[in-house]
C-alpha atoms as a PDB file:
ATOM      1  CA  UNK A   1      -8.206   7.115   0.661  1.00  0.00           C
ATOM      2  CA  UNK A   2      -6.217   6.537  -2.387  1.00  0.00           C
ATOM      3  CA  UNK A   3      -5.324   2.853  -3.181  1.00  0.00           C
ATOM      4  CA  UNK A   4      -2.049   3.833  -4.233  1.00  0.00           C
ATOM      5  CA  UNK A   5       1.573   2.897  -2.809  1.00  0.00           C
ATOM      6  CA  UNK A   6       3.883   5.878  -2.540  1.00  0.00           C
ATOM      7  CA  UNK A   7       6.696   3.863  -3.116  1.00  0.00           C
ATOM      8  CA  UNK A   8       6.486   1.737  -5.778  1.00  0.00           C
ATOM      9  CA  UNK A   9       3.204   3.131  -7.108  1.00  0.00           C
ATOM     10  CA  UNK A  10       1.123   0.315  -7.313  1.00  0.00           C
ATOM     11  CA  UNK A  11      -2.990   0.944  -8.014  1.00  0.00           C
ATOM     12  CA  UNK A  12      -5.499  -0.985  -7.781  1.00  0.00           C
ATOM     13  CA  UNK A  13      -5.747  -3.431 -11.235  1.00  0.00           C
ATOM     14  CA  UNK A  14      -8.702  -4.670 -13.201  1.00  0.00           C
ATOM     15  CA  UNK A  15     -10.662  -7.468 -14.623  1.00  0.00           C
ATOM     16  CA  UNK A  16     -13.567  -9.632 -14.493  1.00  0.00           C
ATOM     17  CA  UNK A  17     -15.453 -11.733 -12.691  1.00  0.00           C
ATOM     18  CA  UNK A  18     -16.604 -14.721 -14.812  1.00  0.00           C
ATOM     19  CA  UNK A  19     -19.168 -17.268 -13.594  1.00  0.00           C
ATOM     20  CA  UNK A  20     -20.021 -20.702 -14.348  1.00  0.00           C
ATOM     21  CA  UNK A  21     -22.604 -19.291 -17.516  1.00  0.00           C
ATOM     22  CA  UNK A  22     -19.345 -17.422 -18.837  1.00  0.00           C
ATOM     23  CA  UNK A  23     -20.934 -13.817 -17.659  1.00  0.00           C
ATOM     24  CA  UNK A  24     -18.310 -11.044 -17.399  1.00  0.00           C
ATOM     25  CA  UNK A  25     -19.041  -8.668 -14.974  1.00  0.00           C
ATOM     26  CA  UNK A  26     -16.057  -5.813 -13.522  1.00  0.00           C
ATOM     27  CA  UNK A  27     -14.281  -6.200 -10.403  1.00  0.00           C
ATOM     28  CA  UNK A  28     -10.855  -4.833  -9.053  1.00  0.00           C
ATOM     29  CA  UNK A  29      -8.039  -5.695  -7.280  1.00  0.00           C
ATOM     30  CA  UNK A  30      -6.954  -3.134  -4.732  1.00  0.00           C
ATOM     31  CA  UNK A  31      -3.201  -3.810  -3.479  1.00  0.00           C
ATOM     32  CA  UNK A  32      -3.298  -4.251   0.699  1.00  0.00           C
ATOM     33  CA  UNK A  33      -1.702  -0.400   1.166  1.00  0.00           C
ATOM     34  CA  UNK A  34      -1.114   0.693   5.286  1.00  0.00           C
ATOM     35  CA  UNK A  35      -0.780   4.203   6.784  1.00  0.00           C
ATOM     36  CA  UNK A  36       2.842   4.217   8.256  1.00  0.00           C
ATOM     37  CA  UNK A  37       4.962   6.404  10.141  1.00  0.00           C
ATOM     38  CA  UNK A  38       8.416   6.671   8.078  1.00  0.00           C
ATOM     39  CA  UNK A  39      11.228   8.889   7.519  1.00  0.00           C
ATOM     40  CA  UNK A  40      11.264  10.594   4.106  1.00  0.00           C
ATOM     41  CA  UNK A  41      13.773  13.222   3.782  1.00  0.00           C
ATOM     42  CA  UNK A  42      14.739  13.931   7.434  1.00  0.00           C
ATOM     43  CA  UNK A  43      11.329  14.393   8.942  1.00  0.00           C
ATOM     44  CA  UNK A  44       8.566  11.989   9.876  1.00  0.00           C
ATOM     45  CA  UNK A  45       5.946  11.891   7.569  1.00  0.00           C
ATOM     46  CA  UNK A  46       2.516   9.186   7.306  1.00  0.00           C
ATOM     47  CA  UNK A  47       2.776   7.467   4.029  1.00  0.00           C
ATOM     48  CA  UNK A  48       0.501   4.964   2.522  1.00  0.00           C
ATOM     49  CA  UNK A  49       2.931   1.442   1.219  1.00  0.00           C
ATOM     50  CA  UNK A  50       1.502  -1.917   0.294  1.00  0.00           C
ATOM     51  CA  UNK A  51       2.647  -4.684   2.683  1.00  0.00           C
ATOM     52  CA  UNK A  52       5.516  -5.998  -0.361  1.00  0.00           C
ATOM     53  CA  UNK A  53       7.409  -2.570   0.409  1.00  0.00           C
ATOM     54  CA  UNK A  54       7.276  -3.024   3.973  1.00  0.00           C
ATOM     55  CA  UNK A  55       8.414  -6.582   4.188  1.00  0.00           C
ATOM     56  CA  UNK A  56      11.312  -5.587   1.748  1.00  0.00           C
ATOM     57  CA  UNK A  57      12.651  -3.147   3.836  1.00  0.00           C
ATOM     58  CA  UNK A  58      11.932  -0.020   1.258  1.00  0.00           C
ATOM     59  CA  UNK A  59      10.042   1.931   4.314  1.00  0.00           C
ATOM     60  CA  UNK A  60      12.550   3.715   7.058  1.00  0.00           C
ATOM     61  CA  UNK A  61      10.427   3.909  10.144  1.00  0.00           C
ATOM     62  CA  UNK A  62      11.420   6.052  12.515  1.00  0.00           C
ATOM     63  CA  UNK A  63      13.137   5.183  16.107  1.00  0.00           C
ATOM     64  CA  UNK A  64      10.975   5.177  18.990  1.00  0.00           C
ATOM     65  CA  UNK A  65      11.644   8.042  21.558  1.00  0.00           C
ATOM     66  CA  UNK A  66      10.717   7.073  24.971  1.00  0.00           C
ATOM     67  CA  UNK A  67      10.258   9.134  27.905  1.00  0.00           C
ATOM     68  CA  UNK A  68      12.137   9.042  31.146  1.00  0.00           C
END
């Protein structure tokens, strides 16, 4: 899976972990991305969006169908 947002394109960022002693070792921050349902160009689609998109309202999900 791909740790990247398909909306706003955020990745996963970089750095390091420092300890008490001043040793640098890597580490990453990966962005919390979700496999949604949403409408992209007329048809539903699963994208992967970080949580930010969602609660902004950038994702159209698509209206539930129930049947009778």
């Amino acid at each position: 899976m791909s740790w990247k947002c398909e909306i706003c394109g955020k990745r996963p960022s970089v750095g390091h972990n420092v300890s008490h002693a001043n040793n640098r070792t890597k580490r990453r921050w990966l962005p919390n991305v979700q496999k949604v349902r949403a409408v992209v160009n007329g048809q539903v689609k699963r994208i992967r969006v970080c949580t930010k998109c969602l609660k902004a309202g950038k994702v159209v999900k698509p209206s539930v169908r129930r049947a009778t």
